[in-house]
N, C-alpha and C. Protein backbone atom coordinates (compact mmCIF):
# COMPACT_ATOMS: atom_id res chain seq x y z
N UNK A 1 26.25 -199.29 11.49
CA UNK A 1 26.73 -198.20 10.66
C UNK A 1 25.69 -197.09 10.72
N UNK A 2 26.14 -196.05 11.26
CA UNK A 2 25.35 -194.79 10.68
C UNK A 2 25.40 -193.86 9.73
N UNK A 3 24.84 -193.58 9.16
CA UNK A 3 24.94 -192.54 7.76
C UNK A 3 24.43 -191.44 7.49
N UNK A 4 24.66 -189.94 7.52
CA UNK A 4 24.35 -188.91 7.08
C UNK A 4 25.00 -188.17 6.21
N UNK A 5 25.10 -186.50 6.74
CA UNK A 5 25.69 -185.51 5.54
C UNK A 5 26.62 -184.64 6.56
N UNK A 6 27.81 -184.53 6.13
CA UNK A 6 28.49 -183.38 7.02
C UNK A 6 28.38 -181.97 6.12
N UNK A 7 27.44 -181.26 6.42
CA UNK A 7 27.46 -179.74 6.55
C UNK A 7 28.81 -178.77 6.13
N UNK A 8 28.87 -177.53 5.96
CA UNK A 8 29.56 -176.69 5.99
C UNK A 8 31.22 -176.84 5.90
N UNK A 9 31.48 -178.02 4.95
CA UNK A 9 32.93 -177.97 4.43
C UNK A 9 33.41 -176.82 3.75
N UNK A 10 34.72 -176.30 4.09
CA UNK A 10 34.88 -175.34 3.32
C UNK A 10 36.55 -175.47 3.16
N UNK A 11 37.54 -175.47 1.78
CA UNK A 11 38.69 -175.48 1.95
C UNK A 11 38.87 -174.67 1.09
N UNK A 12 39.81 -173.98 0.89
CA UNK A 12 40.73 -172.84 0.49
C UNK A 12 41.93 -173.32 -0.27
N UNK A 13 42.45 -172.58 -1.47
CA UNK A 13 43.73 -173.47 -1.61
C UNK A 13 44.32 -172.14 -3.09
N UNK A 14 45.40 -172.11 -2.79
CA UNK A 14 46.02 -171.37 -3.97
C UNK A 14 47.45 -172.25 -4.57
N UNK A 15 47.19 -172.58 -5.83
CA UNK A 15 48.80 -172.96 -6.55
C UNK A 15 49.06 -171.70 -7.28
N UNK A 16 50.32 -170.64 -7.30
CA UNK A 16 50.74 -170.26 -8.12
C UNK A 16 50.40 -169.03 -8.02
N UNK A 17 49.29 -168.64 -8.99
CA UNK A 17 48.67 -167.98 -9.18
C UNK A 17 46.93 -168.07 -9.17
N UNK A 18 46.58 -169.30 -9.36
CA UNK A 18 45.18 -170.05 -9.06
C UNK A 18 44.97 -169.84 -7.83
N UNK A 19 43.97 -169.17 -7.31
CA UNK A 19 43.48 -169.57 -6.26
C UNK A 19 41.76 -169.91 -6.30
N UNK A 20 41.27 -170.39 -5.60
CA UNK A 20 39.92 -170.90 -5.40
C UNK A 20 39.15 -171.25 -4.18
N UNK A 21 38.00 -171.81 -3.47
CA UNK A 21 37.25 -172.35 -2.65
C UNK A 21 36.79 -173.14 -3.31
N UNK A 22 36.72 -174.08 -1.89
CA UNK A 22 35.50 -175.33 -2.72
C UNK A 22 34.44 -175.93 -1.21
N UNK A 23 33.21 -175.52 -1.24
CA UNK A 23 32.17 -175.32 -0.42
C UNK A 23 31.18 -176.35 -0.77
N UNK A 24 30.54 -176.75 0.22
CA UNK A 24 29.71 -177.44 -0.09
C UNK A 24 28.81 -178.47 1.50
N UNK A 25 28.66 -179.55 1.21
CA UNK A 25 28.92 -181.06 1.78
C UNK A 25 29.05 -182.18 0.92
N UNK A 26 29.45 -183.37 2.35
CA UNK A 26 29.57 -184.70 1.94
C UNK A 26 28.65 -185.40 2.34
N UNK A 27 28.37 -186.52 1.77
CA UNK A 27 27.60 -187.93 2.32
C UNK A 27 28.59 -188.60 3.33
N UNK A 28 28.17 -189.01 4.37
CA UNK A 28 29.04 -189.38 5.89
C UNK A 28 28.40 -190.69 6.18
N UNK A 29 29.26 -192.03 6.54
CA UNK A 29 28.75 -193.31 7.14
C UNK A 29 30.23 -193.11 8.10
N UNK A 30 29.43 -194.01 9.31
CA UNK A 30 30.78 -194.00 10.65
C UNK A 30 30.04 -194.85 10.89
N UNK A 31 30.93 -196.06 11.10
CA UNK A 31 31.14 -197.50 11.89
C UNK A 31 31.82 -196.77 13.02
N UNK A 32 30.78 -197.81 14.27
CA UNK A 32 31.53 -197.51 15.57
C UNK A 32 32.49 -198.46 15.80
N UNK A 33 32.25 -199.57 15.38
CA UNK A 33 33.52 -200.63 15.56
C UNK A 33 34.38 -200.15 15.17
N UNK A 34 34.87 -199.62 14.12
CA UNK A 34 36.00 -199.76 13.63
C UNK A 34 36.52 -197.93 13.57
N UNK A 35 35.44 -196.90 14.38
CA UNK A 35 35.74 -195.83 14.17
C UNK A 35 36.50 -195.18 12.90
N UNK A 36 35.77 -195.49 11.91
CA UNK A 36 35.95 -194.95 10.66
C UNK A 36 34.62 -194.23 10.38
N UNK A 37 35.03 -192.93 9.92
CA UNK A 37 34.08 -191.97 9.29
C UNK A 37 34.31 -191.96 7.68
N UNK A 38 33.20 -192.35 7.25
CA UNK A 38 33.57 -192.41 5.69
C UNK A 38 33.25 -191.46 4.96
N UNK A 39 34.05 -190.06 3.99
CA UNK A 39 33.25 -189.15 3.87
C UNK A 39 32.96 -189.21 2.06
N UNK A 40 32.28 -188.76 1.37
CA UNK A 40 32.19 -188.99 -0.43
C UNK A 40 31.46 -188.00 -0.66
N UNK A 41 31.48 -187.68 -2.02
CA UNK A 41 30.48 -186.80 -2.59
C UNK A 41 29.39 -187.79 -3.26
N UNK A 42 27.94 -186.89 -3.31
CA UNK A 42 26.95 -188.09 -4.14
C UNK A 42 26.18 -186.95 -4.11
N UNK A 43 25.70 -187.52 -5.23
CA UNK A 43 24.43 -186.42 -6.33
C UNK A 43 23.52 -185.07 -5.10
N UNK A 44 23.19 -185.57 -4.20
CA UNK A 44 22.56 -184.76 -3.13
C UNK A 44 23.71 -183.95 -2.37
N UNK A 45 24.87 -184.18 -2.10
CA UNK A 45 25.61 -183.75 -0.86
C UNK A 45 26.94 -183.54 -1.84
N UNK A 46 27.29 -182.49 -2.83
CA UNK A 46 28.30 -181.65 -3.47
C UNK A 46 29.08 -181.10 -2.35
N UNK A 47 29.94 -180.93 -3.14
CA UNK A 47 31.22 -179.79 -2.89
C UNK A 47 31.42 -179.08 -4.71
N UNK A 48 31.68 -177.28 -4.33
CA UNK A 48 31.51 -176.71 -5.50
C UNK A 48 32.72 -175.93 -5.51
N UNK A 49 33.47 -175.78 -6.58
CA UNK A 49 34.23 -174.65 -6.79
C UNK A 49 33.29 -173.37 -6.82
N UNK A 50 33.98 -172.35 -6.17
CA UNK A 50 33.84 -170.83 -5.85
C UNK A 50 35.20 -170.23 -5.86
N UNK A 51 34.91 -168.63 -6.02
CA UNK A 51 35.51 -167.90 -6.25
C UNK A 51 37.19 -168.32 -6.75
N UNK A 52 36.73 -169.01 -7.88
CA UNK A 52 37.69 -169.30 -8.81
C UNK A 52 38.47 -168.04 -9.27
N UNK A 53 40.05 -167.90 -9.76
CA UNK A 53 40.56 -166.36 -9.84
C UNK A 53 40.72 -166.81 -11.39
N UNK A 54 41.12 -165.56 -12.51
CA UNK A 54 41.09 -166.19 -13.69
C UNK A 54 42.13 -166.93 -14.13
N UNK A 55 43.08 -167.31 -13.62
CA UNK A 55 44.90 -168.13 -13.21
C UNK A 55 44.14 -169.91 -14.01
N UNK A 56 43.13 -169.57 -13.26
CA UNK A 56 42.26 -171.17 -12.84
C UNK A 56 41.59 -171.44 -14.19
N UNK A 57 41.36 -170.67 -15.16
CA UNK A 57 40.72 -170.88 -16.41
C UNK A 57 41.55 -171.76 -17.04
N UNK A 58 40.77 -172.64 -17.29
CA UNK A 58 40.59 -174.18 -17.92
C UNK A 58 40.97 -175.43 -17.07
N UNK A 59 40.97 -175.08 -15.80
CA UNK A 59 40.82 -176.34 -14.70
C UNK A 59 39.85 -176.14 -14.01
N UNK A 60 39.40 -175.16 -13.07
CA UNK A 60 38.14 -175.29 -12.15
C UNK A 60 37.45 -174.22 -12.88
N UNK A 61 35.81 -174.12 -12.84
CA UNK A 61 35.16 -172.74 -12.62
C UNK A 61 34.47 -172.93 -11.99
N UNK A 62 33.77 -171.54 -10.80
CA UNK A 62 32.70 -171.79 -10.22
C UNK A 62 31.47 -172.58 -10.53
N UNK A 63 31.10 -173.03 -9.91
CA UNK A 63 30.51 -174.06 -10.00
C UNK A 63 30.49 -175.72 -10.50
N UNK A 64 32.01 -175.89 -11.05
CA UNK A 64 32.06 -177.27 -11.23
C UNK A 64 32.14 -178.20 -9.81
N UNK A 65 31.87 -179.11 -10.03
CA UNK A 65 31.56 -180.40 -9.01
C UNK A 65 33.10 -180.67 -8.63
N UNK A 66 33.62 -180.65 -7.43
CA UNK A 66 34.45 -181.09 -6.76
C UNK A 66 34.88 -182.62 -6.04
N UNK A 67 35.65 -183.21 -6.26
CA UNK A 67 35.53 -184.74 -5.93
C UNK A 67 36.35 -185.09 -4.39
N UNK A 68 35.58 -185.10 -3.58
CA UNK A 68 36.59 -185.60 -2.12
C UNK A 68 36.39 -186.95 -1.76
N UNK A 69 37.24 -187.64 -1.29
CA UNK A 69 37.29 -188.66 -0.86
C UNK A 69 37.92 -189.12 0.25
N UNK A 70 37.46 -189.21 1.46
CA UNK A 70 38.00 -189.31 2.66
C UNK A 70 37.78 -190.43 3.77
N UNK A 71 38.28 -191.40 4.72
CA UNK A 71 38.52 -192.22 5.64
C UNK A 71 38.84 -191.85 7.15
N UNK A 72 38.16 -191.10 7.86
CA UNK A 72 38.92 -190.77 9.01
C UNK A 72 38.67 -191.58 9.93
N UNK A 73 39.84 -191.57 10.67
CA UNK A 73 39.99 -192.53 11.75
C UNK A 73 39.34 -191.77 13.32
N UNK A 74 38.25 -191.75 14.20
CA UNK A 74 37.71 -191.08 15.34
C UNK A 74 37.83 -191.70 16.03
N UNK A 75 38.31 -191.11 17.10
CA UNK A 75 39.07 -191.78 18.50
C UNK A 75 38.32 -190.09 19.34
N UNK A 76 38.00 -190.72 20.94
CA UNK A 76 37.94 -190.09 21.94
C UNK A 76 38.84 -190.84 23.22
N UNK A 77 39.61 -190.10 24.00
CA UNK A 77 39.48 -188.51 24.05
C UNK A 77 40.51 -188.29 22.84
N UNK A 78 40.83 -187.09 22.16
CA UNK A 78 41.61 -186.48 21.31
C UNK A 78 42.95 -187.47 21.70
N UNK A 79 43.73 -188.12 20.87
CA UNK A 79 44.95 -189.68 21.32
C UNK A 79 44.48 -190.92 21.87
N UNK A 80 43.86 -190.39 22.18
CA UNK A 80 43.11 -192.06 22.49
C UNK A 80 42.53 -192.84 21.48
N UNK A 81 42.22 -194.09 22.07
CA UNK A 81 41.86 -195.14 20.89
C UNK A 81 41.00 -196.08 21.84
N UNK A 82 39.34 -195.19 22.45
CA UNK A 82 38.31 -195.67 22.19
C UNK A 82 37.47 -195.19 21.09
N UNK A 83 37.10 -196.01 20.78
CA UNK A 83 36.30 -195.24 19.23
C UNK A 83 34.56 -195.10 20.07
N UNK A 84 34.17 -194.05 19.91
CA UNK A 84 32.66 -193.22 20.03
C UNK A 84 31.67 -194.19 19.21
N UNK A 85 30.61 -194.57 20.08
CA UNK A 85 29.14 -194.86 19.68
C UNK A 85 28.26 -194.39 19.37
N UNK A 86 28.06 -193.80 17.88
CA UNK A 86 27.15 -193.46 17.23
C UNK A 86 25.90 -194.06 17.09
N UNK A 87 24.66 -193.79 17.37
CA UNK A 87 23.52 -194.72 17.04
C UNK A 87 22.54 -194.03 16.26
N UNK A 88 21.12 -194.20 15.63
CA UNK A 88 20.62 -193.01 15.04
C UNK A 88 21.17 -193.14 13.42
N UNK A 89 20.63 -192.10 12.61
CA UNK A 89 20.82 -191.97 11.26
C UNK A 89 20.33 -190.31 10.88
């Protein structure tokens, strides 16, 4: 298993009239066996609400802590299903 931080997430998203960003990073572990990238938030490696619009008052504001939780499945080449050897930390 290797484990780091993925960098420069950035998603965008408007309901309604809310719109917002939420910027940051994650904490990252990827098993090569099983080509799973595991992605989480943890105390060092946030994701933040930004440019919250005022629609959004009393669910996000800039700067509250954002919660992602993600499993991706990595395969090379792009459809294929050898999974990539990561080594290193």
């Amino acid at each position: 298993m290797t484990s780091g931080y993925v960098t420069g997430v950035e998603i965008r998203f408007t309901v309604l009239t809310c719109s917002a960003r939420i910027a940051g990073e994650l904490a990252m572990t990827y098993t090569s066996s099983t080509g799973v990238m595991a992605l989480r938030g943890a105390p060092n490696h946030q994701l933040l609400f930004a440019d919250t619009t005022p629609a959004c008052k009393g669910l996000w504001a800039d700067g509250d802590v954002a919660t992602l939780t993600a499993n991706l499945g990595v395969v090379t080449p792009a459809g294929g299903v050898v999974h990539p050897a990561v080594t290193g930390s």
